[in-house]
Protein backbone atom coordinates (compact mmCIF):
# COMPACT_ATOMS: atom_id res chain seq x y z
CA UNK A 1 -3.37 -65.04 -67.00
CA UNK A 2 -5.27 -67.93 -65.30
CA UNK A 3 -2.82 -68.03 -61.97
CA UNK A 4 -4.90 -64.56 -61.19
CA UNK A 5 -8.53 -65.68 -60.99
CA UNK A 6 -8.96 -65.86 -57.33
CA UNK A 7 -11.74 -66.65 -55.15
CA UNK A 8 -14.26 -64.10 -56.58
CA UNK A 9 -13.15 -65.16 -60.20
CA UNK A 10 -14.28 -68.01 -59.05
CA UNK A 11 -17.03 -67.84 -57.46
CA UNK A 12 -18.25 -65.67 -60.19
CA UNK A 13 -17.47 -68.30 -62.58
CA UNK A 14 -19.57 -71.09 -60.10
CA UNK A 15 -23.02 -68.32 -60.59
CA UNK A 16 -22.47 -68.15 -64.31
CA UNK A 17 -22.31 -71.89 -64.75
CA UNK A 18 -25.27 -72.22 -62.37
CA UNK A 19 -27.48 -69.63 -64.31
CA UNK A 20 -26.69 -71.01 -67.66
CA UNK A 21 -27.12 -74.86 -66.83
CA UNK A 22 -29.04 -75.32 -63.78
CA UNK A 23 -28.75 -76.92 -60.58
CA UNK A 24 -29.94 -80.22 -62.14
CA UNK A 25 -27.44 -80.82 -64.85
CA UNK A 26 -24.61 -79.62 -62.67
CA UNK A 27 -25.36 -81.74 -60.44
CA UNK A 28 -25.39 -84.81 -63.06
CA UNK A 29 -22.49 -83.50 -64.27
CA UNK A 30 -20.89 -83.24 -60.92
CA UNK A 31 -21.97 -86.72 -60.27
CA UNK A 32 -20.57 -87.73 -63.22
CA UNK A 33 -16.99 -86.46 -62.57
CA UNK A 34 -17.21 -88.22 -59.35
CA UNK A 35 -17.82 -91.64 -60.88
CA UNK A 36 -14.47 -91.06 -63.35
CA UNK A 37 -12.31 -89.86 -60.60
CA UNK A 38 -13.84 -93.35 -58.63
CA UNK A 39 -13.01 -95.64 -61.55
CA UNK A 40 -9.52 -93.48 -62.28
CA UNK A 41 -8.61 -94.43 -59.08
CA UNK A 42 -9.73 -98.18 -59.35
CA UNK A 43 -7.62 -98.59 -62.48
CA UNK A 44 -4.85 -96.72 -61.09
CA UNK A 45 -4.78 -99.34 -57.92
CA UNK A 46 -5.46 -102.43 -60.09
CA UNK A 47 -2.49 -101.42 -62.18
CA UNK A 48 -0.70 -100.93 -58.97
CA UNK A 49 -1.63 -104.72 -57.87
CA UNK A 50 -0.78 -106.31 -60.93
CA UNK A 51 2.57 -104.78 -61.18
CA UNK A 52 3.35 -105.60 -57.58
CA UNK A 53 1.77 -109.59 -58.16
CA UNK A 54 4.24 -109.63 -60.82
CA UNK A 55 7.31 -108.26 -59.20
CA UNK A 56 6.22 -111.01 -56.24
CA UNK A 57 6.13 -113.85 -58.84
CA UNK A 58 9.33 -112.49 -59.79
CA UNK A 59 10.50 -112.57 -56.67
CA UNK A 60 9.56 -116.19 -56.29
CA UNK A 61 11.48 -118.15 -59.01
CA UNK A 62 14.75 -118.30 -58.59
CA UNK A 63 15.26 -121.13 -60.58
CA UNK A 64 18.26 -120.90 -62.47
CA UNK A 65 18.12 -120.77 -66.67
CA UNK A 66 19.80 -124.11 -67.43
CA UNK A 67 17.71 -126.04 -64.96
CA UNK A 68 14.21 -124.52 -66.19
CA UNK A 69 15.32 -126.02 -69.35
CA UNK A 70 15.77 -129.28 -68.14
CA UNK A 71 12.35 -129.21 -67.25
């Protein structure tokens, strides 16, 4: 059912939302949605960093078992 909206579905859907909440508070909202997607994306690449700063220390000790025992 909602694969055949369109573009004057939704355009028609934009002037409802505008009429019932205003320019203002879409605009907040808008604004709002903008900062989540900006800190989304943060996360997403700080997750992405640690994982790889693992994988590199990892990487770096190749120290066998029995002689990080000895240790």
């Amino acid at each position: 059912m909602l694969n055949n909206i369109g573009l004057p579905g939704l355009l028609l859907i934009a002037v409802v939302v505008l009429v019932l909440f205003g320019r203002g508070k879409v605009s907040s909202l808008m604004g709002e949605v903008g900062k989540g997607i900006s800190a989304f994306k943060k996360g997403v690449d700080d997750g992405k960093k640690e994982l790889e700063d693992k994988s590199a220390e990892a990487a770096r000790d190749v120290t066998p078992e029995s002689e990080k025992d000895k240790a």
